[in-house]
C-alpha atoms as a PDB file:
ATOM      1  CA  UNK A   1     -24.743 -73.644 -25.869  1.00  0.00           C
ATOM      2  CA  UNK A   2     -27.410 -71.802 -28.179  1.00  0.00           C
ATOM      3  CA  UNK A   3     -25.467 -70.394 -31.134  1.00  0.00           C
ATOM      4  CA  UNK A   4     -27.245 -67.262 -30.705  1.00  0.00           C
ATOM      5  CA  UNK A   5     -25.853 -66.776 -27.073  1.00  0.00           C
ATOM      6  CA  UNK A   6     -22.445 -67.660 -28.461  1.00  0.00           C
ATOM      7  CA  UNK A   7     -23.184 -65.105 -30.921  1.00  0.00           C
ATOM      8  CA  UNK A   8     -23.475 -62.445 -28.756  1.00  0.00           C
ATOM      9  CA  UNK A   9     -20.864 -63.458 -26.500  1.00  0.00           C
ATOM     10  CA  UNK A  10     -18.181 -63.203 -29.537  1.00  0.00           C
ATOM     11  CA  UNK A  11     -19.547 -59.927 -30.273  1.00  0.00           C
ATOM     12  CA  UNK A  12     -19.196 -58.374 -26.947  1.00  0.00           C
ATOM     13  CA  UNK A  13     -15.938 -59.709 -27.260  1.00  0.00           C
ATOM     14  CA  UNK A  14     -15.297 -57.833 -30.176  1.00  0.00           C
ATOM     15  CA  UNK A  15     -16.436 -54.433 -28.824  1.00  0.00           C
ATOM     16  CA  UNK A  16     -14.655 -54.525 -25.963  1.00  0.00           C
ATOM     17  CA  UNK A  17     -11.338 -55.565 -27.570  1.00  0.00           C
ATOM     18  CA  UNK A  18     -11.535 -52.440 -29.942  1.00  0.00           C
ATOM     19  CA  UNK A  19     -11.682 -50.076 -27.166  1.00  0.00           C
ATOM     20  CA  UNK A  20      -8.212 -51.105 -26.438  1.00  0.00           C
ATOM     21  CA  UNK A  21      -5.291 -48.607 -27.068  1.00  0.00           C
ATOM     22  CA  UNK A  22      -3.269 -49.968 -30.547  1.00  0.00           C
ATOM     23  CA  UNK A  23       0.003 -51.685 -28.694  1.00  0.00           C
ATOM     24  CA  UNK A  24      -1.478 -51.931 -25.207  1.00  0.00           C
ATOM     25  CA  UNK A  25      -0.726 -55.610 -23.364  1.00  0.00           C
ATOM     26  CA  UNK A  26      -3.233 -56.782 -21.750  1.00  0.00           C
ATOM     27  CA  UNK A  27      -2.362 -59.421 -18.527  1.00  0.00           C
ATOM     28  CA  UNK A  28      -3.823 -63.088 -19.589  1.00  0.00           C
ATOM     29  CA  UNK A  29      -7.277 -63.430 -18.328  1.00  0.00           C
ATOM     30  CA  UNK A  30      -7.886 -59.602 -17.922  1.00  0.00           C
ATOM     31  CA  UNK A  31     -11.162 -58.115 -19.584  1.00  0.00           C
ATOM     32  CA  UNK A  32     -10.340 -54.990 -21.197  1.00  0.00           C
ATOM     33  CA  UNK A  33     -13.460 -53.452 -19.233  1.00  0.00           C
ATOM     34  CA  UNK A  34     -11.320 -53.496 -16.360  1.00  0.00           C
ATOM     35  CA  UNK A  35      -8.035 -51.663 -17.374  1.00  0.00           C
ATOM     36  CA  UNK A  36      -7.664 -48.232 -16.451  1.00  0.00           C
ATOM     37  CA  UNK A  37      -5.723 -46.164 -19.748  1.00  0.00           C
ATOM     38  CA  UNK A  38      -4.434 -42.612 -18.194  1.00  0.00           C
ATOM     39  CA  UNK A  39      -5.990 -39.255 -19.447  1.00  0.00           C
ATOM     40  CA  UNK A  40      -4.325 -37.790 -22.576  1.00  0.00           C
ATOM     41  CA  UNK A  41      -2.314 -35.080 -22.078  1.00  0.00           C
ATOM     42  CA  UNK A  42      -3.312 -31.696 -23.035  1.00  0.00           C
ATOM     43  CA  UNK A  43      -0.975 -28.370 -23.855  1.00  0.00           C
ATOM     44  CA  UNK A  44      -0.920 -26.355 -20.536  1.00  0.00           C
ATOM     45  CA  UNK A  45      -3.047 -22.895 -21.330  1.00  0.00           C
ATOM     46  CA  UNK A  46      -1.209 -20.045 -22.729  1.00  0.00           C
ATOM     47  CA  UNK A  47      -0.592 -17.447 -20.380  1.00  0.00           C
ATOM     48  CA  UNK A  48      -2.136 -14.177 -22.295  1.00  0.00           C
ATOM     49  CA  UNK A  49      -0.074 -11.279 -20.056  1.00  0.00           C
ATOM     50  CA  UNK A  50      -2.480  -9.054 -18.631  1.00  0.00           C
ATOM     51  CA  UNK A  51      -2.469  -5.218 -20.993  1.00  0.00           C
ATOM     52  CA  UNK A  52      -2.935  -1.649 -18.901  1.00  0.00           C
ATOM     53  CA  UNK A  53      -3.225   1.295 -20.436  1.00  0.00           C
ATOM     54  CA  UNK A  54      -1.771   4.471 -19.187  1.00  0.00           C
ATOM     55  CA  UNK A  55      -3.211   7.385 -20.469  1.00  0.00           C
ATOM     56  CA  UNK A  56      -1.236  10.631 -19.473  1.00  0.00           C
ATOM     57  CA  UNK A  57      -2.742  14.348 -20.761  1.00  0.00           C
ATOM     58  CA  UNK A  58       0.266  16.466 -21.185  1.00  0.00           C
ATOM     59  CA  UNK A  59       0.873  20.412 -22.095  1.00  0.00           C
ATOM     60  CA  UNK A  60       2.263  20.346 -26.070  1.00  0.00           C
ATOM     61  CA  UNK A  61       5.137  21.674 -25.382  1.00  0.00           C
ATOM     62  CA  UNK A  62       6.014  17.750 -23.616  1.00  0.00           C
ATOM     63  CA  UNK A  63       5.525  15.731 -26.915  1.00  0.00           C
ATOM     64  CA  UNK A  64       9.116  14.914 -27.469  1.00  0.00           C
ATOM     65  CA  UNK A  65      10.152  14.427 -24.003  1.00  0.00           C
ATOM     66  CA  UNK A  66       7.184  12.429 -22.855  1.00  0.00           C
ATOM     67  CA  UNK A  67       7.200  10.179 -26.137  1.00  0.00           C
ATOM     68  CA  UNK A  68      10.761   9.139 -25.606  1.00  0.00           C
ATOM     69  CA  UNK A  69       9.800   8.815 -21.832  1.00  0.00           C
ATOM     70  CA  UNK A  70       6.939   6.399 -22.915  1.00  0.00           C
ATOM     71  CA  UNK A  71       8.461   4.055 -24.861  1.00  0.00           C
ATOM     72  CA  UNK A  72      10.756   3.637 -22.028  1.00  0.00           C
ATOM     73  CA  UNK A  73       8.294   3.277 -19.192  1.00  0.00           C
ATOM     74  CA  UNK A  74       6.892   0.405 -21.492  1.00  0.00           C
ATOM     75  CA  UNK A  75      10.111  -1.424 -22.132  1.00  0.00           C
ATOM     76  CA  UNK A  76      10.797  -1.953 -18.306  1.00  0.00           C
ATOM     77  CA  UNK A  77       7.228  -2.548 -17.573  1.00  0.00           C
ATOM     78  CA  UNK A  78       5.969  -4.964 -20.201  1.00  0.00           C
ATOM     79  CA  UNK A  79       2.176  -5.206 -20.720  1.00  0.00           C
ATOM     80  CA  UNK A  80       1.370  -1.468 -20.025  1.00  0.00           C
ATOM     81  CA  UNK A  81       0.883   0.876 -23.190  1.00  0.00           C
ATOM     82  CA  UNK A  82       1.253   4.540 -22.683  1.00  0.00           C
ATOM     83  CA  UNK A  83      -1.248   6.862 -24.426  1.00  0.00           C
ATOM     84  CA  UNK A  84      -0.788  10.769 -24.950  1.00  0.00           C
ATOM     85  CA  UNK A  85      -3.063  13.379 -25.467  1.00  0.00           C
ATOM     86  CA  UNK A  86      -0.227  16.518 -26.250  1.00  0.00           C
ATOM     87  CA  UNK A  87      -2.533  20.025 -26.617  1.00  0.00           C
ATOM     88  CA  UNK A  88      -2.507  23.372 -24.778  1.00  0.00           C
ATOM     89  CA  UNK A  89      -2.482  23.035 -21.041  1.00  0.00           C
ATOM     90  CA  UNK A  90      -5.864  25.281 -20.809  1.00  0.00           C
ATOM     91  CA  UNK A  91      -7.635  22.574 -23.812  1.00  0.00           C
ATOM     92  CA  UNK A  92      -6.818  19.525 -21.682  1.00  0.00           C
ATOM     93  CA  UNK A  93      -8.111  21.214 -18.543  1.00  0.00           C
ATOM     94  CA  UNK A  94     -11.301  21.685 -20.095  1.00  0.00           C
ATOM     95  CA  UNK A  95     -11.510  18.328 -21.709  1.00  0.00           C
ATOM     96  CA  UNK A  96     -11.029  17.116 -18.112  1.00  0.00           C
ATOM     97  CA  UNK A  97     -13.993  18.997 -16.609  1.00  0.00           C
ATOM     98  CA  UNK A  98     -15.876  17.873 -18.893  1.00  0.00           C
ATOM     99  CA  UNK A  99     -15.071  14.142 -17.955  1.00  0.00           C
ATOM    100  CA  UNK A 100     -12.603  13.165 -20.317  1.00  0.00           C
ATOM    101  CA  UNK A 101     -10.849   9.951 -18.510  1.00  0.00           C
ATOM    102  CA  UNK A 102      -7.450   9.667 -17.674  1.00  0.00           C
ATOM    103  CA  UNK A 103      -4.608   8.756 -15.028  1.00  0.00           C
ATOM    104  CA  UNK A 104      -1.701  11.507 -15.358  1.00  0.00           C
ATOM    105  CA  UNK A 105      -2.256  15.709 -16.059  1.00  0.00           C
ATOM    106  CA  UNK A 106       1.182  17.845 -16.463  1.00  0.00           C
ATOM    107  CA  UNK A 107       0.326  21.160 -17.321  1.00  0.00           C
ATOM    108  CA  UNK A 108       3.047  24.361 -18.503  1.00  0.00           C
ATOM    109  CA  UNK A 109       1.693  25.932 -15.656  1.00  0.00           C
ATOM    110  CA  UNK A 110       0.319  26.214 -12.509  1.00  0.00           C
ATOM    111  CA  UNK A 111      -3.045  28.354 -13.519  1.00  0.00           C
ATOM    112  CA  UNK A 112      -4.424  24.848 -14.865  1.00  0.00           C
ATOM    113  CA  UNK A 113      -3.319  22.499 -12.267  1.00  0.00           C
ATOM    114  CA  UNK A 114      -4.633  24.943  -9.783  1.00  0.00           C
ATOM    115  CA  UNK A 115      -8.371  24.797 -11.515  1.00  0.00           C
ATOM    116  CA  UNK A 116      -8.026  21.090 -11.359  1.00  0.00           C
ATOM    117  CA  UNK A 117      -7.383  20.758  -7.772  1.00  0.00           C
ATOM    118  CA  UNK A 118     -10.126  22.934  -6.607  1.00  0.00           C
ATOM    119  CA  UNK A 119     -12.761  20.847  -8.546  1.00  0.00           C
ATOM    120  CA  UNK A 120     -11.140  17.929  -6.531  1.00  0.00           C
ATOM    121  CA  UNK A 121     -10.369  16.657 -10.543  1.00  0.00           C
ATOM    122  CA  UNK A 122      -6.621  16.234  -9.224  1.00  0.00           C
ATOM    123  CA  UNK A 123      -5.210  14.197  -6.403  1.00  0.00           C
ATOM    124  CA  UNK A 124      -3.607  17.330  -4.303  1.00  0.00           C
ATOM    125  CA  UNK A 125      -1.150  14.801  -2.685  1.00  0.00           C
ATOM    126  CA  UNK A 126       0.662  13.537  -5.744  1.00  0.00           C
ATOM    127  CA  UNK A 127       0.470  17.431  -7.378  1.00  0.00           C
ATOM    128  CA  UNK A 128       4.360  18.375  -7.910  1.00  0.00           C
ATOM    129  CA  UNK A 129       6.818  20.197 -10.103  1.00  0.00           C
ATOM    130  CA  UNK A 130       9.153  18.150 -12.312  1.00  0.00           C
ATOM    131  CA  UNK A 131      10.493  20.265 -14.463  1.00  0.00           C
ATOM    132  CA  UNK A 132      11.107  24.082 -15.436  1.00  0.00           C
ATOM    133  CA  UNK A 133      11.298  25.925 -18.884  1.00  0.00           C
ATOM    134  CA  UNK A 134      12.213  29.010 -20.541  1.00  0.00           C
ATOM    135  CA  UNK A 135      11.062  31.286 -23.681  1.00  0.00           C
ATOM    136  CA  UNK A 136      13.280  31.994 -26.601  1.00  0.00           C
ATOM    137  CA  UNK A 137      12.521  33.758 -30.194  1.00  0.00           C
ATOM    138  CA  UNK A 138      12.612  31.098 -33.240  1.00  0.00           C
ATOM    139  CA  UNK A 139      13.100  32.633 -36.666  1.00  0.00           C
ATOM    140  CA  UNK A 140      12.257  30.237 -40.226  1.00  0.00           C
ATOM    141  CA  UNK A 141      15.458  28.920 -41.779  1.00  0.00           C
ATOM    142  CA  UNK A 142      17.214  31.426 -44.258  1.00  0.00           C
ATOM    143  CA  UNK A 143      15.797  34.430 -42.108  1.00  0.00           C
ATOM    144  CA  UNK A 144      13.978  36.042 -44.180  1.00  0.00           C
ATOM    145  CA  UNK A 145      12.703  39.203 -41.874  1.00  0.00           C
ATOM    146  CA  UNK A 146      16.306  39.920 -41.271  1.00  0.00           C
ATOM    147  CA  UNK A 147      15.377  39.470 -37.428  1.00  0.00           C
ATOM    148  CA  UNK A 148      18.965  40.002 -35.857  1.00  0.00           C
ATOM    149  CA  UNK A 149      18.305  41.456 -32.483  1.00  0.00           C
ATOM    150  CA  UNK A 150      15.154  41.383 -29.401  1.00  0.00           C
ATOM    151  CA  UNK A 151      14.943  44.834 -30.738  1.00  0.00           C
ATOM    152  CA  UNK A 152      13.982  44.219 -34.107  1.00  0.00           C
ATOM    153  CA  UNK A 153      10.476  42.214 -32.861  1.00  0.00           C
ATOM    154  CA  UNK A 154       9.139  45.770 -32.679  1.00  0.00           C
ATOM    155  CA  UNK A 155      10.295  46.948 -36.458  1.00  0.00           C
ATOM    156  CA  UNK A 156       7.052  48.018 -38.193  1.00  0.00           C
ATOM    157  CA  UNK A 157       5.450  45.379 -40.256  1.00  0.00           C
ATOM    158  CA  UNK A 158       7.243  42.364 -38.918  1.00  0.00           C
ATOM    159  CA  UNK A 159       4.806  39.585 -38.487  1.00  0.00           C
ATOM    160  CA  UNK A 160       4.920  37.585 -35.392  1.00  0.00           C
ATOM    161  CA  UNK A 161       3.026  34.699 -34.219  1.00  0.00           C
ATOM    162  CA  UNK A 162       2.814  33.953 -30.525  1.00  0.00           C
ATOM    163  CA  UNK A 163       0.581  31.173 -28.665  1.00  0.00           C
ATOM    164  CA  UNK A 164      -2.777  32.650 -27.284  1.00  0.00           C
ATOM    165  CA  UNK A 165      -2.421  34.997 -23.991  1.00  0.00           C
ATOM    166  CA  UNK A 166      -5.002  31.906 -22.131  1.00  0.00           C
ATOM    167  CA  UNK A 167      -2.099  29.762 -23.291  1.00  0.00           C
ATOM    168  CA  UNK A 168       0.864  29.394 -20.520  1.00  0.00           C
ATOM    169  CA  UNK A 169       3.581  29.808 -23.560  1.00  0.00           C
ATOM    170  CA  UNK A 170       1.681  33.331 -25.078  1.00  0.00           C
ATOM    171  CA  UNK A 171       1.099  34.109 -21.303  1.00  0.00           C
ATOM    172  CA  UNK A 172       4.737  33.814 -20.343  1.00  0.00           C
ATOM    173  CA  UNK A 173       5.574  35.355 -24.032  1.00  0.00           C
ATOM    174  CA  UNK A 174       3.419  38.679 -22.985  1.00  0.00           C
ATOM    175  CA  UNK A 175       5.126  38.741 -19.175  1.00  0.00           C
ATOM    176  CA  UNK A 176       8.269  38.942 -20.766  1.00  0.00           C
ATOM    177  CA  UNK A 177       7.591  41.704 -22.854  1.00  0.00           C
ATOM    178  CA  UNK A 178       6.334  43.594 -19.851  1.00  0.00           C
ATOM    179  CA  UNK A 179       9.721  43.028 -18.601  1.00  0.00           C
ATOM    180  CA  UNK A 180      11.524  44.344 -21.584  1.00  0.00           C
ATOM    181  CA  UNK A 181       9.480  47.935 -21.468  1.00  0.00           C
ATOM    182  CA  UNK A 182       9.961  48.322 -18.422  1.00  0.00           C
ATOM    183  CA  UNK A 183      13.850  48.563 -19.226  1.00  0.00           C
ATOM    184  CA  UNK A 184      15.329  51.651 -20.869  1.00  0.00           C
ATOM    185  CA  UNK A 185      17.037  50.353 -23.666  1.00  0.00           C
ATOM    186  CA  UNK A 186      13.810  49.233 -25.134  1.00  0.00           C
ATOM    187  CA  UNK A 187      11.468  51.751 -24.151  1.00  0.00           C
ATOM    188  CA  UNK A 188       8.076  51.849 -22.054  1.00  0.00           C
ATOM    189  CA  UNK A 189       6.095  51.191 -25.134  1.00  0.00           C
ATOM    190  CA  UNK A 190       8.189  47.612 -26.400  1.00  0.00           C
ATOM    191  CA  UNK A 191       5.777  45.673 -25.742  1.00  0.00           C
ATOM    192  CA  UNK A 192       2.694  47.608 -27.763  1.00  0.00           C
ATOM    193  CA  UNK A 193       4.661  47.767 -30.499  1.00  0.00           C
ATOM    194  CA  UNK A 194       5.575  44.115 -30.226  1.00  0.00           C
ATOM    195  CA  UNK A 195       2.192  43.089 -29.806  1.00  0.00           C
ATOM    196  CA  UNK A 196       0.822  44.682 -32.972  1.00  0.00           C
ATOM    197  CA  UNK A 197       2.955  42.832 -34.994  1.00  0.00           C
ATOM    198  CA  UNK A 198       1.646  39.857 -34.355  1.00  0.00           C
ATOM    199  CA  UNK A 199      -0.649  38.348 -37.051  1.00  0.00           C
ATOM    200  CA  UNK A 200      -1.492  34.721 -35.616  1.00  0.00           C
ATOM    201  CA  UNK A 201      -2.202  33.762 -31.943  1.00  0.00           C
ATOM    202  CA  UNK A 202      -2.337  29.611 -31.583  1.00  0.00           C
ATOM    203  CA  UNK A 203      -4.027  27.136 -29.351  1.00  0.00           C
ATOM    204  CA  UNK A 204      -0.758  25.503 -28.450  1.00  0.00           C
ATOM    205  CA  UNK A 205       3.075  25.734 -28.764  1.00  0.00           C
ATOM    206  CA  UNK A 206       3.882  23.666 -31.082  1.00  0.00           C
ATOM    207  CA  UNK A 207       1.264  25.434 -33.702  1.00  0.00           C
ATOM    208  CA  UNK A 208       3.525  28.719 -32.966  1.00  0.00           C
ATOM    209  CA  UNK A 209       6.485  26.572 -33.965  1.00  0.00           C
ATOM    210  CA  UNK A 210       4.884  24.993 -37.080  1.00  0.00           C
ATOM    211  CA  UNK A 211       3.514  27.994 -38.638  1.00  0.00           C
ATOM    212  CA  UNK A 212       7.078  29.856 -38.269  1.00  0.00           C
ATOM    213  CA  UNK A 213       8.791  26.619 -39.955  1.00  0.00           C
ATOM    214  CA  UNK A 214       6.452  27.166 -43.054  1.00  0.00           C
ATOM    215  CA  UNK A 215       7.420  30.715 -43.207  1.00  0.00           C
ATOM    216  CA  UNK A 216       4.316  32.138 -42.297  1.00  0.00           C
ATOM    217  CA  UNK A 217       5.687  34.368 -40.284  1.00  0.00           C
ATOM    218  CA  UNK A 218       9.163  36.407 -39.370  1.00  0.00           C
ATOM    219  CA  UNK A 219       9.338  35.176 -35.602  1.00  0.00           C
ATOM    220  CA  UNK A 220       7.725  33.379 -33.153  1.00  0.00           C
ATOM    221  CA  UNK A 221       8.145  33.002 -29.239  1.00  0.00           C
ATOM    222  CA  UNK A 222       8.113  29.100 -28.196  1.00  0.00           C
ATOM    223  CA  UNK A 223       9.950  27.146 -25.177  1.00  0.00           C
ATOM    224  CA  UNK A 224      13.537  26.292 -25.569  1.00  0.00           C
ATOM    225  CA  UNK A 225      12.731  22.590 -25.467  1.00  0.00           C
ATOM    226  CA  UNK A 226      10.382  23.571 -28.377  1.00  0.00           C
ATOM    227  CA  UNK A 227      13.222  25.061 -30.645  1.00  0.00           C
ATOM    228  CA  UNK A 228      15.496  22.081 -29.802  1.00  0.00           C
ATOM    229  CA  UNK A 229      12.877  19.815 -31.531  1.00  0.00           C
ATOM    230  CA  UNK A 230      12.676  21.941 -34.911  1.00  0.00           C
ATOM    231  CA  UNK A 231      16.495  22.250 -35.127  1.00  0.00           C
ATOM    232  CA  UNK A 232      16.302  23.410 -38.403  1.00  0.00           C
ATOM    233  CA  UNK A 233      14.505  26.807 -36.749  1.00  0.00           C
ATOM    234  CA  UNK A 234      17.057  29.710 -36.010  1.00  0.00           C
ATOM    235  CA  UNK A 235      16.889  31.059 -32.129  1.00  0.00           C
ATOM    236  CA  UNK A 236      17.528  34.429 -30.475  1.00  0.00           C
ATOM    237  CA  UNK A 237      17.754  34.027 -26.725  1.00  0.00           C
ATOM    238  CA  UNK A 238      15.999  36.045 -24.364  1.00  0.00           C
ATOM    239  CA  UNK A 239      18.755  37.513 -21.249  1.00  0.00           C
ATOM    240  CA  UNK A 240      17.256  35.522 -17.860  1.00  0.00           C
ATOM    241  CA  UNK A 241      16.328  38.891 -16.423  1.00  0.00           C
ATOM    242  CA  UNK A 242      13.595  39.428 -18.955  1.00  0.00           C
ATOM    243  CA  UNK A 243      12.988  35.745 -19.410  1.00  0.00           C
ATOM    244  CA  UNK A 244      10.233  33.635 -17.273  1.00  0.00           C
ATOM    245  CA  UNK A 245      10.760  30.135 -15.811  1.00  0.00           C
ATOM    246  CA  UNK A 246       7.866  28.172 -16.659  1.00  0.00           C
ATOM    247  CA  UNK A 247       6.985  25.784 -13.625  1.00  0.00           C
ATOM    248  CA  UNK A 248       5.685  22.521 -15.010  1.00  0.00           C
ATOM    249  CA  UNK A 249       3.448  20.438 -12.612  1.00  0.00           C
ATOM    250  CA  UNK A 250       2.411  16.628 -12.491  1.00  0.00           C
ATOM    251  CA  UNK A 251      -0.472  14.631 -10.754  1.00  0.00           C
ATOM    252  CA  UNK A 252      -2.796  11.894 -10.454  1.00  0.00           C
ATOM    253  CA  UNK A 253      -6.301  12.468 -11.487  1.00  0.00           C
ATOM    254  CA  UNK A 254      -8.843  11.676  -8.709  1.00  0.00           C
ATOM    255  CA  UNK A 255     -10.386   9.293 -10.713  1.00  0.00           C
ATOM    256  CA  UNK A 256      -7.807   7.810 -12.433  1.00  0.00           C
ATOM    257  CA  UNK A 257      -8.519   4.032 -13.900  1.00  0.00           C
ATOM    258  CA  UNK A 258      -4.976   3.101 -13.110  1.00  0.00           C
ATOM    259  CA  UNK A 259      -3.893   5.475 -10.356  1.00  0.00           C
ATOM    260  CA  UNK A 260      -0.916   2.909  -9.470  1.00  0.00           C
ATOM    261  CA  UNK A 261       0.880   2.883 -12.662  1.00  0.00           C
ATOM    262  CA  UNK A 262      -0.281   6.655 -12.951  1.00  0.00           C
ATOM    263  CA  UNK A 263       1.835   7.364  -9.366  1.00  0.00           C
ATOM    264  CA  UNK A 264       4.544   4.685 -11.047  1.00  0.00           C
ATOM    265  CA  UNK A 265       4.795   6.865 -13.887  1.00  0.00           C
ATOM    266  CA  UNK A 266       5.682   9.833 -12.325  1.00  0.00           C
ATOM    267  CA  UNK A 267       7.970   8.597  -9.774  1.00  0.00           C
ATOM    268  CA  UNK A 268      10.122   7.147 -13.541  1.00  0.00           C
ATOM    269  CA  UNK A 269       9.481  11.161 -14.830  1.00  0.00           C
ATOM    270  CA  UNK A 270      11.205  11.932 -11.304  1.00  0.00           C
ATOM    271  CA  UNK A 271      13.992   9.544 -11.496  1.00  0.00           C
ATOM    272  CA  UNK A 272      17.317  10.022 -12.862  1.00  0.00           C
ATOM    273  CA  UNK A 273      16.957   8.623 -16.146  1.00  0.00           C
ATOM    274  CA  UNK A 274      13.451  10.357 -16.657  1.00  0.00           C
ATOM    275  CA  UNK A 275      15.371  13.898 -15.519  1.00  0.00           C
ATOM    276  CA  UNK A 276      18.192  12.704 -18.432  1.00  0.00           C
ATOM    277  CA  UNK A 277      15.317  12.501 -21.050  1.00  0.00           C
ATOM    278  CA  UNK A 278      13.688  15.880 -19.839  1.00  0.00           C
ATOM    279  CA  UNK A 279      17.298  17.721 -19.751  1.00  0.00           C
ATOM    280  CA  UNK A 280      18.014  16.291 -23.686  1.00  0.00           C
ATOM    281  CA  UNK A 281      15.048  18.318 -24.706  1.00  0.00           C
ATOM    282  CA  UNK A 282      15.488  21.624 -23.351  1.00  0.00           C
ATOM    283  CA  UNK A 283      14.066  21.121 -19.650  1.00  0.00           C
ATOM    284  CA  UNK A 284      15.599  22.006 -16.391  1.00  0.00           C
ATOM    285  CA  UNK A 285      15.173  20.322 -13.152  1.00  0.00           C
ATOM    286  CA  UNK A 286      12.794  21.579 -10.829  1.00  0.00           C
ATOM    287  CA  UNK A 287      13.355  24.293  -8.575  1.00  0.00           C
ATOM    288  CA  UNK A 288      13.517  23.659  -4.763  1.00  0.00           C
END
């Protein structure tokens, strides 16, 4: 044979033999061309679980009760995060006409629900009450206006801060001194008096709370579910038949991005471990 062509033939050999898995038997005669090695294995694909966020707009006066109602809407249904927006029910109405996006709207009131529904912003068939509230006075630790009775709010020079009348908490606040003029033991003109002693009006709630905490003012009138969050805060109830109960409302928003965990979401609010939460901070059930 041509040494060349042997050669080449010894070569071949070579090449073919190295393409051979280390430790693999071949069977006598068998060209290693013609054995079939199986496919390495690879890792099976991670499986990355799928995230949803929930975004719920809710009246300030919520923030504790929906916060602790979040993080437990998230632990039994892992992969969805709840996100808040807490501000005055009128402010989130407005930021939702203007096309803010989200699933979930509870309002302090009806007034702002109401708005929502007739600009078809709000799914009327999932619109209904959850919860009810009710107004008490909150005085700054140590006292220092010596505020010891409702009849004292109207002492000359006592500085009260109350949320804005287009806010359901000042609106409320202002209905319930209508109430008290209108019986004798305070006197027709309570509530004037009452009202020019106050020196701040907020946006929300919780700003009525905060300001009375830093002692900028003698008294403030706030949700009981507020004053149970700012324990250190002093209270004065208001007698039920001066006081308002504050009706507060739920639904999906007609354009909601996850309208299924949205309707999910309320039905846990509804249940009775999302009652227990609401009841812990201040809130009643609904009324039927």
């Amino acid at each position: 044979m041509n040494k060349h062509l042997v050669l080449l033939s010894l070569l071949i050999i070579i090449a073919l033999t190295g393409c051979v898995k280390p430790g693999t038997d071949l069977p006598s005669g068998t060209v290693p061309s013609q054995v079939a090695y199986p496919a390495e294995k690879s890792a099976p694909p991670t499986a990355i679980p799928t995230k949803h966020t929930l975004t719920v707009f809710a009246a300030a006066s919520l923030t504790g009760a929906f916060q602790e109602i979040g993080k437990d809407y998230e632990t039994t249904n892992p992969g969805v995060n709840v996100s808040f927006n807490f501000a005055g029910s009128q402010i989130l109405r407005t930021q939702l006409e203007q096309g803010a996006a989200a699933d979930v709207f509870s309002s302090a009131d009806h007034k702002n629900m109401d708005l929502l529904v007739t600009e078809n912003l709000v799914d009327e068939n999932t619109y209904q009450d959850f919860a009810t509230n009710k107004l008490t006075v909150v005085l700054p630790a140590g006292n220092p206006g010596n505020v010891q009775t409702l009849e004292d709010l109207a002492r000359p020079n006592l500085k009260l801060i109350l949320a804005d009348s287009s806010v359901p908490a000042g609106n409320y606040a202002r209905q319930i001194l209508t109430n008290m003029s209108e019986a004798p033991m305070y006197g027709s003109d309570f509530s004037e008096k009452v009202l020019a002693n106050v020196v701040s009006n907020e946006t929300d709630v919780k700003q009525v709370v905060t300001k009375v905490e830093l002692g900028e003012a003698d008294a403030g009138i706030v949700y009981i579910s507020d004053a149970i969050a700012a324990p250190d805060l002093i209270t004065i109830s208001i007698p039920n038949e001066f006081n308002v109960t504050a009706k507060y409302p739920i639904a999906v928003l007609t354009n909601a991005p996850e309208p299924k965990l949205a309707e999910a979401f309320i039905a846990y609010i509804l249940s009775p471990a999302g009652q227990a939460v609401l009841n812990k901070w201040g809130f009643s059930p609904k009324e039927h």
